[in-house]
PDB file of N, CA and C in Angstrom:
ATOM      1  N   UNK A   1      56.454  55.947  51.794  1.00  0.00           N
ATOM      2  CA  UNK A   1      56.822  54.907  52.716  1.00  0.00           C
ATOM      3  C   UNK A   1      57.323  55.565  54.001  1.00  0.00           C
ATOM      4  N   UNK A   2      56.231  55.170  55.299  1.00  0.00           N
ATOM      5  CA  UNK A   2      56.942  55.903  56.383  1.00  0.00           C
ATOM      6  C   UNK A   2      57.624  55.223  57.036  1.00  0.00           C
ATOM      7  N   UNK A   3      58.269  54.545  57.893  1.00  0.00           N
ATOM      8  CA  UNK A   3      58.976  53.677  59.028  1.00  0.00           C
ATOM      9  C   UNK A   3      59.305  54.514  59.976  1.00  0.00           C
ATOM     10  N   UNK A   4      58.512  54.267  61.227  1.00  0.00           N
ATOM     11  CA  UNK A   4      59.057  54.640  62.536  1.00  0.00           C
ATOM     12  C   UNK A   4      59.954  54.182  62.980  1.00  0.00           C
ATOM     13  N   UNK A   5      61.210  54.682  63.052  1.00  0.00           N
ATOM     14  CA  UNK A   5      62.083  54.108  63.505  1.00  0.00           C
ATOM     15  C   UNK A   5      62.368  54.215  65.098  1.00  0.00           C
ATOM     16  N   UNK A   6      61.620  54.989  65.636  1.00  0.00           N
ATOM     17  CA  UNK A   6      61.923  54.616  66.910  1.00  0.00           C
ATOM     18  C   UNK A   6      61.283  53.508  67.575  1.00  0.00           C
ATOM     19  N   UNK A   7      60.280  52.848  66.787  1.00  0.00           N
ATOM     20  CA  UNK A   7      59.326  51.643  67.512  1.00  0.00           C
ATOM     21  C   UNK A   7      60.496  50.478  66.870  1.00  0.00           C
ATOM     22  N   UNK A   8      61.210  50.648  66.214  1.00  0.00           N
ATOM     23  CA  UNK A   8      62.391  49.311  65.944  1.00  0.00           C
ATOM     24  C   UNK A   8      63.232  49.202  66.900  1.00  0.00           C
ATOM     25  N   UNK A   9      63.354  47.776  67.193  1.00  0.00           N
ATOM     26  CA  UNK A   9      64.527  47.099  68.294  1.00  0.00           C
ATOM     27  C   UNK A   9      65.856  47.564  67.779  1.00  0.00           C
ATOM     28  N   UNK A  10      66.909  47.160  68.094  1.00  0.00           N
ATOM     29  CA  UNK A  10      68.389  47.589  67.343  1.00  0.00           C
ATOM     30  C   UNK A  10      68.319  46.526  66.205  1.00  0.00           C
ATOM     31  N   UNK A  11      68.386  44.865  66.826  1.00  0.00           N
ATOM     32  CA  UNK A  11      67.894  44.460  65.483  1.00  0.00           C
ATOM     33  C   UNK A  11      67.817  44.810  64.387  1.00  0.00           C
ATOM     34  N   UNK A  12      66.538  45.162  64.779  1.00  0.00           N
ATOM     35  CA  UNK A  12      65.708  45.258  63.832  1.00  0.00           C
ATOM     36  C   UNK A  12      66.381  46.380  62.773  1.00  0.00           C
ATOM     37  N   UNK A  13      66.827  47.314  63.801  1.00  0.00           N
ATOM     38  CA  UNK A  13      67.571  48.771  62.951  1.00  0.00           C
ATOM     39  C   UNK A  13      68.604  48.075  62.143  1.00  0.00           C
ATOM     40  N   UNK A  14      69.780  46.940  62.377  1.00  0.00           N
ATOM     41  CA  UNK A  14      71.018  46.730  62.228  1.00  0.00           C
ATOM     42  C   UNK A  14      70.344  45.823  60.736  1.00  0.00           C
ATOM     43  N   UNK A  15      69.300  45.230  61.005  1.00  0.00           N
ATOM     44  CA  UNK A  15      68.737  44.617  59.648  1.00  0.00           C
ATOM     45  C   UNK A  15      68.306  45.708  58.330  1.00  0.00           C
ATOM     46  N   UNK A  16      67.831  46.118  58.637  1.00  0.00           N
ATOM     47  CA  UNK A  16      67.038  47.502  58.296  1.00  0.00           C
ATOM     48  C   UNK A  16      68.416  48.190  57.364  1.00  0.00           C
ATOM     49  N   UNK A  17      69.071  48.446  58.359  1.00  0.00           N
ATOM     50  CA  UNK A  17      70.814  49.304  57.675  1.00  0.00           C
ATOM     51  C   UNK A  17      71.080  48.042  56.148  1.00  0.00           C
ATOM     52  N   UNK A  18      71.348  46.928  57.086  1.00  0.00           N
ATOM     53  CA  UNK A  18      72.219  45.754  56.152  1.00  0.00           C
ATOM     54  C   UNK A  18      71.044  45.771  54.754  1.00  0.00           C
ATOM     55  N   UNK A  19      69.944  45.729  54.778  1.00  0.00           N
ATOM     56  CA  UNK A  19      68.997  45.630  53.596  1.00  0.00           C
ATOM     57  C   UNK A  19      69.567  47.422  52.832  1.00  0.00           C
ATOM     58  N   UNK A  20      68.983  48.001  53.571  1.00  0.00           N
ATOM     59  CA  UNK A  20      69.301  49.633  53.247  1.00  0.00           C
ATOM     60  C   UNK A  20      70.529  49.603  52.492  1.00  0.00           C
ATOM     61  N   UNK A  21      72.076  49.004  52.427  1.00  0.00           N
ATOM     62  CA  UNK A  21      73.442  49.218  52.276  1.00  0.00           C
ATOM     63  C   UNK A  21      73.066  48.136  50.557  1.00  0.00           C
ATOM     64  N   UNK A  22      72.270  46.897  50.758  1.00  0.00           N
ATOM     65  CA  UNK A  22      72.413  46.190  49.834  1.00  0.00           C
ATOM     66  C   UNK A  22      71.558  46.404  48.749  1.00  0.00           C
ATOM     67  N   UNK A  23      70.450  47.670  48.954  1.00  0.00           N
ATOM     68  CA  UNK A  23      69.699  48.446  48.348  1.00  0.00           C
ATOM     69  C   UNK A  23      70.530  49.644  47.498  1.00  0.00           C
ATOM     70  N   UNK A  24      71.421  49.859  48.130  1.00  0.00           N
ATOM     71  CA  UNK A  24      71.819  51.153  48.020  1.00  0.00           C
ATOM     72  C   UNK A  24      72.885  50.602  46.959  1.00  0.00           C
ATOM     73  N   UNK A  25      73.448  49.564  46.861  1.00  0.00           N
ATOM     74  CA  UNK A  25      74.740  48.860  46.138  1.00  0.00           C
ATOM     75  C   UNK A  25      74.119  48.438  44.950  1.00  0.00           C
ATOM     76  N   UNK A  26      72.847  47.780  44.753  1.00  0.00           N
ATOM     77  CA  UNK A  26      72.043  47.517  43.599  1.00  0.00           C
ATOM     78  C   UNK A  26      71.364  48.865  42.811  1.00  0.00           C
ATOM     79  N   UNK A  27      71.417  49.572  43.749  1.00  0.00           N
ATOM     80  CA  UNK A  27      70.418  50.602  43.071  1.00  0.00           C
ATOM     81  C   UNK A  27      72.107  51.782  42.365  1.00  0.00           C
ATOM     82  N   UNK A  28      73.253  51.464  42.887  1.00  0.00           N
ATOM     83  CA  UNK A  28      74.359  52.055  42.088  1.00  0.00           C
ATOM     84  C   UNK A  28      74.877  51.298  40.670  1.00  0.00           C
ATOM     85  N   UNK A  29      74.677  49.936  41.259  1.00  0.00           N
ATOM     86  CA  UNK A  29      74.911  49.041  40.054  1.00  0.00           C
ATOM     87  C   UNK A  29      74.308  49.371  38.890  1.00  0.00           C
ATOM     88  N   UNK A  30      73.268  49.051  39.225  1.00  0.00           N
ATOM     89  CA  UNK A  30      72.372  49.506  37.675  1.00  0.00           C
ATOM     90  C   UNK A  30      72.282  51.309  37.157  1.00  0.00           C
ATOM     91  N   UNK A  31      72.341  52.336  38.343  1.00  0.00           N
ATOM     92  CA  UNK A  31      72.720  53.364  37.758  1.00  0.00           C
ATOM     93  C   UNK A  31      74.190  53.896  37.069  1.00  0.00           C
ATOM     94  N   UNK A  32      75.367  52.574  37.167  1.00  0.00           N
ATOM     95  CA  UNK A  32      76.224  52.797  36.579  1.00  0.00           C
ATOM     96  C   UNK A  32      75.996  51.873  35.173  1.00  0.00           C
ATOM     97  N   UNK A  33      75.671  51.175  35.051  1.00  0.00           N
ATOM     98  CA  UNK A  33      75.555  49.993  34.220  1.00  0.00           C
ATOM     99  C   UNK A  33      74.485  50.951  32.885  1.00  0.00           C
ATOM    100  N   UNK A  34      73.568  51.915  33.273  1.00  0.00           N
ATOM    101  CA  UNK A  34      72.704  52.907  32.595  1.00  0.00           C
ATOM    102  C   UNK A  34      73.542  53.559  32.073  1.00  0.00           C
ATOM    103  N   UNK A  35      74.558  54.341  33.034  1.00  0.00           N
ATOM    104  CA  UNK A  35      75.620  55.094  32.489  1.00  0.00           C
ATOM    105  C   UNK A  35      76.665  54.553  31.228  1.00  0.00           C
ATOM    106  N   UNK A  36      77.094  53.699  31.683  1.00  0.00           N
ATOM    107  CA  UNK A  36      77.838  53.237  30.593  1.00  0.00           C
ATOM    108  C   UNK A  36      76.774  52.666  29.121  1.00  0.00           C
ATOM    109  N   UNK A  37      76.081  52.384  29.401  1.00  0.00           N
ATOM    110  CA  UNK A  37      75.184  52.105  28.065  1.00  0.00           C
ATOM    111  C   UNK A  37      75.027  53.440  27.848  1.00  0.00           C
ATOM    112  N   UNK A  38      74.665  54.330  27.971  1.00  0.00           N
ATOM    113  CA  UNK A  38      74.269  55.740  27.653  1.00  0.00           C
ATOM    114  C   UNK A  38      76.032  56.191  26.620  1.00  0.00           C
ATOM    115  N   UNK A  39      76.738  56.362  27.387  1.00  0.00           N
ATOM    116  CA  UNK A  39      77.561  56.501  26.462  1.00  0.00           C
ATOM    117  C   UNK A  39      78.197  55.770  25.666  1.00  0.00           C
ATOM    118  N   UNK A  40      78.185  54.270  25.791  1.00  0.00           N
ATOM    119  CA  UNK A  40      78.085  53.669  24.700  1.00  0.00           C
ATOM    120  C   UNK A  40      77.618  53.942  23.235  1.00  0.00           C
ATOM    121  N   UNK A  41      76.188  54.354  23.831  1.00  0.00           N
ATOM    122  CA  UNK A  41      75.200  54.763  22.362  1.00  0.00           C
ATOM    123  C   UNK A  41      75.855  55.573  22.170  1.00  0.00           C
ATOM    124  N   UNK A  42      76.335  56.752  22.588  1.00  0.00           N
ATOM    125  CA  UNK A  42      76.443  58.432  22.398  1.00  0.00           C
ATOM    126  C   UNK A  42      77.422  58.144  21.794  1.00  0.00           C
ATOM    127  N   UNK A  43      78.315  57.557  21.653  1.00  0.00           N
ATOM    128  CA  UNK A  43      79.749  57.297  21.116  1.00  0.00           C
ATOM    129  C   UNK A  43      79.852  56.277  19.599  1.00  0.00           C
ATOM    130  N   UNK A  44      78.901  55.615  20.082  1.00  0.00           N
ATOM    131  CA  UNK A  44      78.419  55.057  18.718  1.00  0.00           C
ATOM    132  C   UNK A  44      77.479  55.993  17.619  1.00  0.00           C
ATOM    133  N   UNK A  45      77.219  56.740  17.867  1.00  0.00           N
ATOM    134  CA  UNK A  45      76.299  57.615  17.205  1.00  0.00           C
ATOM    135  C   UNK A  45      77.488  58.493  16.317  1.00  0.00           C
ATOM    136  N   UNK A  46      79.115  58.657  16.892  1.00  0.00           N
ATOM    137  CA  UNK A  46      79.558  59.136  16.759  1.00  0.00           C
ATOM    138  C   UNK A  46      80.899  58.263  15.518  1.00  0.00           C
ATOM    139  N   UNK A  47      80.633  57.333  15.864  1.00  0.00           N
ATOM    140  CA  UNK A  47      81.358  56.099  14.704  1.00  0.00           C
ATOM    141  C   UNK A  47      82.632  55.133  16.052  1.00  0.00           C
ATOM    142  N   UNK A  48      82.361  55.530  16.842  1.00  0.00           N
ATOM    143  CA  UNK A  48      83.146  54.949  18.017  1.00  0.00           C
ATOM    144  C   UNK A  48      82.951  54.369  19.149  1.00  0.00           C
ATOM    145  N   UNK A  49      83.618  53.394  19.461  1.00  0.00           N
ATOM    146  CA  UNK A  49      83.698  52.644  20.602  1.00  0.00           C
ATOM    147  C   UNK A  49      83.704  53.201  21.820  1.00  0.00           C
ATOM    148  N   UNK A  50      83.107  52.753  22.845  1.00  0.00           N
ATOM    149  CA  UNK A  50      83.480  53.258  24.208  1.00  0.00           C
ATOM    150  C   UNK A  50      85.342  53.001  24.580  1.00  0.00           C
ATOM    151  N   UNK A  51      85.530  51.849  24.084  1.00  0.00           N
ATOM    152  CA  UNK A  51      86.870  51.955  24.744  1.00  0.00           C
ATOM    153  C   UNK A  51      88.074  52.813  23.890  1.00  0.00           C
ATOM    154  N   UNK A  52      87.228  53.445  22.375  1.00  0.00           N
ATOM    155  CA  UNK A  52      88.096  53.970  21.517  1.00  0.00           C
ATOM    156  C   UNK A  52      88.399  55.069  21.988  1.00  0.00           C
ATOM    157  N   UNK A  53      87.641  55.733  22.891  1.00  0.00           N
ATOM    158  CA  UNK A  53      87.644  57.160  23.170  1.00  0.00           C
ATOM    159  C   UNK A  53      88.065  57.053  24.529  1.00  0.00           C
ATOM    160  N   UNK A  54      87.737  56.571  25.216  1.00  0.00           N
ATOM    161  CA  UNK A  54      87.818  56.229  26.665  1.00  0.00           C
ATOM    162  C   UNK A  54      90.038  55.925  26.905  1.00  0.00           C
ATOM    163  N   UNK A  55      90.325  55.473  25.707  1.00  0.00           N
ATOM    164  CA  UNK A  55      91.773  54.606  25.980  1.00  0.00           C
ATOM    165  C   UNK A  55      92.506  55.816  24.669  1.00  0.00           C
ATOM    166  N   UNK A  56      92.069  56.805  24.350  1.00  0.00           N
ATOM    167  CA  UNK A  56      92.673  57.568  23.343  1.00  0.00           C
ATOM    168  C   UNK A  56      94.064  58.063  24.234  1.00  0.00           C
ATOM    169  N   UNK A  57      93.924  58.891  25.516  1.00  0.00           N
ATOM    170  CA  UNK A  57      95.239  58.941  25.244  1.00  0.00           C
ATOM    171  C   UNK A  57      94.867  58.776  26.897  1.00  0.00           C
ATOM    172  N   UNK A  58      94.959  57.432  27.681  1.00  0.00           N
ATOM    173  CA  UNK A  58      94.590  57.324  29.327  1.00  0.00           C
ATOM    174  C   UNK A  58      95.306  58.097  30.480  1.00  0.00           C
ATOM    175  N   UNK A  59      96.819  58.495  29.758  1.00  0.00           N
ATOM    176  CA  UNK A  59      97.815  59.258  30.462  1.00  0.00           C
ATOM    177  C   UNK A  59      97.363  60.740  30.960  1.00  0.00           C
ATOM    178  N   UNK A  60      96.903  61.253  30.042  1.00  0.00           N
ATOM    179  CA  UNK A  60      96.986  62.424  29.806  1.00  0.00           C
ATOM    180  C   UNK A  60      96.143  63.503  30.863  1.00  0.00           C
ATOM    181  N   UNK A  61      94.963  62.924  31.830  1.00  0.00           N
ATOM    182  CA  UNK A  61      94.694  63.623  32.570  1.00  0.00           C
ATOM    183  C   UNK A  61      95.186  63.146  33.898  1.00  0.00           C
ATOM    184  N   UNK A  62      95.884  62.247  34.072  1.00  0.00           N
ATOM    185  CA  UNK A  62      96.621  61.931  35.444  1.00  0.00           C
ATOM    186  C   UNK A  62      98.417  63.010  35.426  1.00  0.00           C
ATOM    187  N   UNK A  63      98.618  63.584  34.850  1.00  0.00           N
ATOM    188  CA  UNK A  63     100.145  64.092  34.540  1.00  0.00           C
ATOM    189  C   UNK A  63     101.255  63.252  34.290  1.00  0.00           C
ATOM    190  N   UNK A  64     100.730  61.869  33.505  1.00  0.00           N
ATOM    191  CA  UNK A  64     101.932  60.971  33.080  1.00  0.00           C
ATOM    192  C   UNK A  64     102.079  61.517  31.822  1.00  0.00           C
ATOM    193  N   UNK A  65     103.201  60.951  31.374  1.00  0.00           N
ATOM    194  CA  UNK A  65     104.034  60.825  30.100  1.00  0.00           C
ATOM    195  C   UNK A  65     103.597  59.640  28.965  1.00  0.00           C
ATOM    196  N   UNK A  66     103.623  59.980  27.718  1.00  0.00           N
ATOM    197  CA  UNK A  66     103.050  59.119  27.270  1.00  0.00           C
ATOM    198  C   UNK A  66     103.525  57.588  27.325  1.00  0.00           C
ATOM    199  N   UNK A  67     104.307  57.235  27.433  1.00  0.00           N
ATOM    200  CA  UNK A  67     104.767  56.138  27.954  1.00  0.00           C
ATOM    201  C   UNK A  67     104.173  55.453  28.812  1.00  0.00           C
ATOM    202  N   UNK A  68     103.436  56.029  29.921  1.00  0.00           N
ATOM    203  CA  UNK A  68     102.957  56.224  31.195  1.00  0.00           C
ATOM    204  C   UNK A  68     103.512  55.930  32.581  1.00  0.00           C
ATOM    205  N   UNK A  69     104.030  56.725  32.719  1.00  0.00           N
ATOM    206  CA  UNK A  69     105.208  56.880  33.752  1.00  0.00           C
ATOM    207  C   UNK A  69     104.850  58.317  34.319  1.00  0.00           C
ATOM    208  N   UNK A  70     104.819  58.124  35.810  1.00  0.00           N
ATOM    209  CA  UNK A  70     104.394  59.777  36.433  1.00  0.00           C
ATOM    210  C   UNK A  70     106.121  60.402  35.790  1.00  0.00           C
ATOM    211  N   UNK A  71     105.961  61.909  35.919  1.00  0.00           N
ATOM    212  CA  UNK A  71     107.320  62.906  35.658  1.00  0.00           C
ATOM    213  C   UNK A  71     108.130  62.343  36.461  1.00  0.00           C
ATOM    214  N   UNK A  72     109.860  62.389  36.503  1.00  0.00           N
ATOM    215  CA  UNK A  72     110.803  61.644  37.383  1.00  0.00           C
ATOM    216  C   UNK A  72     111.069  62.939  38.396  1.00  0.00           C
ATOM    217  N   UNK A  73     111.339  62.191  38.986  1.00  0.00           N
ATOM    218  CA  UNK A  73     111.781  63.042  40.681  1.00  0.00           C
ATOM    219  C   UNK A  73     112.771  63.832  40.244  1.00  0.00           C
ATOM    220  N   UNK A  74     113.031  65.564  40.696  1.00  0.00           N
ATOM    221  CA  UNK A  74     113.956  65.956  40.421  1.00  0.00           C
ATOM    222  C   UNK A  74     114.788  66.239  41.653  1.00  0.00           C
ATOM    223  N   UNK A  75     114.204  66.547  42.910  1.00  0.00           N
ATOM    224  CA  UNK A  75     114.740  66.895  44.399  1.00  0.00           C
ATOM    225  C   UNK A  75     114.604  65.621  45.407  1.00  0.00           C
ATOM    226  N   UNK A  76     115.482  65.439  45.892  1.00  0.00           N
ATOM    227  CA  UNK A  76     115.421  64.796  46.988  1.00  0.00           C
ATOM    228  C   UNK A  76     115.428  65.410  48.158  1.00  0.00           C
ATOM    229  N   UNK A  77     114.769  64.888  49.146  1.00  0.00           N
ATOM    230  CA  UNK A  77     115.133  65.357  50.845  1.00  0.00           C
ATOM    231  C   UNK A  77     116.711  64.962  51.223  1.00  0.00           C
ATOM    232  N   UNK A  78     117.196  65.964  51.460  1.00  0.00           N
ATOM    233  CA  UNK A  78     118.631  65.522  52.491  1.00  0.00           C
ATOM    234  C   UNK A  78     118.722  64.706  53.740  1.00  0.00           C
ATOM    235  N   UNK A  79     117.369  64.478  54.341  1.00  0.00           N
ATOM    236  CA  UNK A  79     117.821  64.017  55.517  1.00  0.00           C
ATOM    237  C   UNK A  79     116.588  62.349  55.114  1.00  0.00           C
ATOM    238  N   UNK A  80     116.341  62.909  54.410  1.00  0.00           N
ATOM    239  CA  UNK A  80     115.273  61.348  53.484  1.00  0.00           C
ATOM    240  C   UNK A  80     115.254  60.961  52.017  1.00  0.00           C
ATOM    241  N   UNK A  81     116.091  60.610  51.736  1.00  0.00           N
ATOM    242  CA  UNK A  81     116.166  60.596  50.317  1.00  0.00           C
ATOM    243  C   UNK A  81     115.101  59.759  49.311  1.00  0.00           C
ATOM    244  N   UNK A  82     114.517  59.113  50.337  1.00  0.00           N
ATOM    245  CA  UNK A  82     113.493  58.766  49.490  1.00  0.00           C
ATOM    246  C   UNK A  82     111.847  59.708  49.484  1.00  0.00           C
ATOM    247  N   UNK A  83     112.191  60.741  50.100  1.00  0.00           N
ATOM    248  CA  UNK A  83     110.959  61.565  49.566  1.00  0.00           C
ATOM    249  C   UNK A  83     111.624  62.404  48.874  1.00  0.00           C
ATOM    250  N   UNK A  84     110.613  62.585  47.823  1.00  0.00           N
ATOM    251  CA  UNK A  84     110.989  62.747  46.137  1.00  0.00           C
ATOM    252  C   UNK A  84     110.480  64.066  46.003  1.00  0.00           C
ATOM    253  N   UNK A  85     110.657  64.583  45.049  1.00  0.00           N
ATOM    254  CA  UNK A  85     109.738  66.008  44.492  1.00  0.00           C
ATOM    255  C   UNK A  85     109.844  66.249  42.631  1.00  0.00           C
ATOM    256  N   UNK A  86     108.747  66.065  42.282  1.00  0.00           N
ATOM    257  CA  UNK A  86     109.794  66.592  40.807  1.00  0.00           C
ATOM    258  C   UNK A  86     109.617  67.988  40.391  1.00  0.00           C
ATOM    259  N   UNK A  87     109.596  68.852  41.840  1.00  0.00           N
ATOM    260  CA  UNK A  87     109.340  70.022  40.977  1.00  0.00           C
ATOM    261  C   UNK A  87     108.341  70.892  40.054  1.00  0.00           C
ATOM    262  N   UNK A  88     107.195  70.066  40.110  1.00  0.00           N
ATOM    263  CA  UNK A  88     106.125  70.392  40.209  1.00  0.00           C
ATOM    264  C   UNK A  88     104.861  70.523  40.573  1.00  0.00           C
ATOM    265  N   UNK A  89     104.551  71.693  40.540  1.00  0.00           N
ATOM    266  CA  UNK A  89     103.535  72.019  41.731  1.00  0.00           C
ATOM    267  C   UNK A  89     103.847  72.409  43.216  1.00  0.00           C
ATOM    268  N   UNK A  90     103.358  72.493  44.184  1.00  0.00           N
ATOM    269  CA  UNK A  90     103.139  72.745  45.618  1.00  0.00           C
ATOM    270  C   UNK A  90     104.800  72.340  45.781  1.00  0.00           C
ATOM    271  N   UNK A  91     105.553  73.108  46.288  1.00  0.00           N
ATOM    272  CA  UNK A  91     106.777  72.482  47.164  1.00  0.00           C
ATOM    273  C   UNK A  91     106.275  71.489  48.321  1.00  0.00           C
ATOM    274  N   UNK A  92     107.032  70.647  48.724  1.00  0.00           N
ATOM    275  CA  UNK A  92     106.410  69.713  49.726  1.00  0.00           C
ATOM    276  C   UNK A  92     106.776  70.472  50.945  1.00  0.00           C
ATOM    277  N   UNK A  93     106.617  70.157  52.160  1.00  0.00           N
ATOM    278  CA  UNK A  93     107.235  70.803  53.634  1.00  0.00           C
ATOM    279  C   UNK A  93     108.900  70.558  53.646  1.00  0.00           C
ATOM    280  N   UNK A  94     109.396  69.605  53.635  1.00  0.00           N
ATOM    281  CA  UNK A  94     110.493  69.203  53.232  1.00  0.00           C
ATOM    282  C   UNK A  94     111.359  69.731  52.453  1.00  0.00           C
ATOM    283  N   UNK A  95     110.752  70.462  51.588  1.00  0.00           N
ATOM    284  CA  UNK A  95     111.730  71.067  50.956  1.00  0.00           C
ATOM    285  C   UNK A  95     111.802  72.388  51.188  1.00  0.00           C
ATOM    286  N   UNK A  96     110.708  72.920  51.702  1.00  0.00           N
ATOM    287  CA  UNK A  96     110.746  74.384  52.247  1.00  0.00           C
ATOM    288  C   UNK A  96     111.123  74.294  53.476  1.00  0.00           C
ATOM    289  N   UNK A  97     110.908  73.960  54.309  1.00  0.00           N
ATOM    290  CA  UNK A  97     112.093  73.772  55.676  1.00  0.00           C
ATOM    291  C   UNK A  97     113.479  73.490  55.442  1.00  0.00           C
ATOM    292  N   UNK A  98     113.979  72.531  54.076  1.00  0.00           N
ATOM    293  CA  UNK A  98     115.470  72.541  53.702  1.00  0.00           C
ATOM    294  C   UNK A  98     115.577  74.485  53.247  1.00  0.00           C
ATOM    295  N   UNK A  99     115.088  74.879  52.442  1.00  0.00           N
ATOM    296  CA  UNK A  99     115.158  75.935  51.820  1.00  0.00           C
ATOM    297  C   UNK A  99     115.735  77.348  53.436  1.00  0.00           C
ATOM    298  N   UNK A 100     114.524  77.196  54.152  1.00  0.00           N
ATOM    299  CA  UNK A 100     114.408  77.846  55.410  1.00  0.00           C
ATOM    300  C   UNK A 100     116.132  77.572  56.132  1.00  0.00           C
ATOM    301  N   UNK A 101     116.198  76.208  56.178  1.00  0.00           N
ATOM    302  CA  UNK A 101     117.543  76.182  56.730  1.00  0.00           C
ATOM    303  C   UNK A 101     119.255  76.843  56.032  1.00  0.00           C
ATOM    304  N   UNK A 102     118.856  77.063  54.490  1.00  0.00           N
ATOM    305  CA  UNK A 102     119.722  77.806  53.982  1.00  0.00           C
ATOM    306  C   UNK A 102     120.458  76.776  53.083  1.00  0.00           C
ATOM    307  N   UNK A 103     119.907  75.855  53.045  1.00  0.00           N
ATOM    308  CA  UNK A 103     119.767  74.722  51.387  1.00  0.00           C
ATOM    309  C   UNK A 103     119.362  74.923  50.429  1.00  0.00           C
ATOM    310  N   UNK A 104     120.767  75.074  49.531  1.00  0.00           N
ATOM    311  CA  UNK A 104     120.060  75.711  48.079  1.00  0.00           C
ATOM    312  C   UNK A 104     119.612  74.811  47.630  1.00  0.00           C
ATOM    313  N   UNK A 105     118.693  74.827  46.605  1.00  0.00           N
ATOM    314  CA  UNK A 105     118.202  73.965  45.700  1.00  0.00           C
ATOM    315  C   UNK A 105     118.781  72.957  44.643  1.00  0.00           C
ATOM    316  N   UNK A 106     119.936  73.379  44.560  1.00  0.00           N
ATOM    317  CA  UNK A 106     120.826  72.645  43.194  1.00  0.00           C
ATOM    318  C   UNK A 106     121.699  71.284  44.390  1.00  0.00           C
ATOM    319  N   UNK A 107     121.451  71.743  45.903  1.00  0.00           N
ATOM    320  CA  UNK A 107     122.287  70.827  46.704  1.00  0.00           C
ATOM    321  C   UNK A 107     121.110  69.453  46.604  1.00  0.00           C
ATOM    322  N   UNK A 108     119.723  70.251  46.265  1.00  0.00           N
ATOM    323  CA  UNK A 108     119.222  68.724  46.631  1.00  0.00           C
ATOM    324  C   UNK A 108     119.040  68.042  45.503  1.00  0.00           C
ATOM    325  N   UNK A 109     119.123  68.796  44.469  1.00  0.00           N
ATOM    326  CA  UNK A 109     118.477  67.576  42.581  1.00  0.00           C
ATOM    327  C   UNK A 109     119.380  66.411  42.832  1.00  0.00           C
ATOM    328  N   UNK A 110     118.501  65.721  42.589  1.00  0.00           N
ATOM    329  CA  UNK A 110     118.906  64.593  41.865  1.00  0.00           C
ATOM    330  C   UNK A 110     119.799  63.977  40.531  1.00  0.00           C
ATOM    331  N   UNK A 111     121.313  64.227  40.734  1.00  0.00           N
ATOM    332  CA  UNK A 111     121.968  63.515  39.557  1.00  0.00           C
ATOM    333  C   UNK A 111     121.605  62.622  38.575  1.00  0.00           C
TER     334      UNK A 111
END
């Protein structure tokens, strides 16, 4: 399928896009809708539900708790107390500029 697109009016282009976008939304639909049947079967083959495996433990690759609750804040900002840190991972800027200024760390936890 060729289409010259330079012999199209804008129109014509802006139609062209809007079909193109509602092409493109149907043609995801059903390649997700494949997907999930696909592992449907695969999971049934296996004695299980999609949502058995899918909801086994939902926390667990986001870094919540099983409860599901993200980890609790352990640092606060001094001059913002509502930006949080719990201490894991990446220090935020905030807390390494407190650090830089000669703020120990035990001044900012959270009681």
């Amino acid at each position: 399928m060729n289409i010259d697109l330079s012999t199209l009016s804008r129109n014509e282009l802006k139609v062209l896009r809007t079909n193109i976008d509602t092409a493109l939304a149907q043609a995801e639909a059903r390649d997700r809708q494949a997907a999930l049947d696909a592992a449907k079967a695969a999971a049934s083959e296996f004695g299980f539900s999609l949502d058995e495996l899918s909801n086994a433990n939902p926390n667990k690759r986001r870094g919540m708790r099983a409860n599901g609750s993200l980890s609790a804040p352990r640092y606060a900002n001094p001059d913002n107390p509502e930006m949080t840190w719990t201490g894991k991972g990446r220090k935020p800027n905030w807390f390494t500029e407190a650090l830089s200024r000669g703020t120990n760390p035990s001044e900012m936890e959270i009681s």
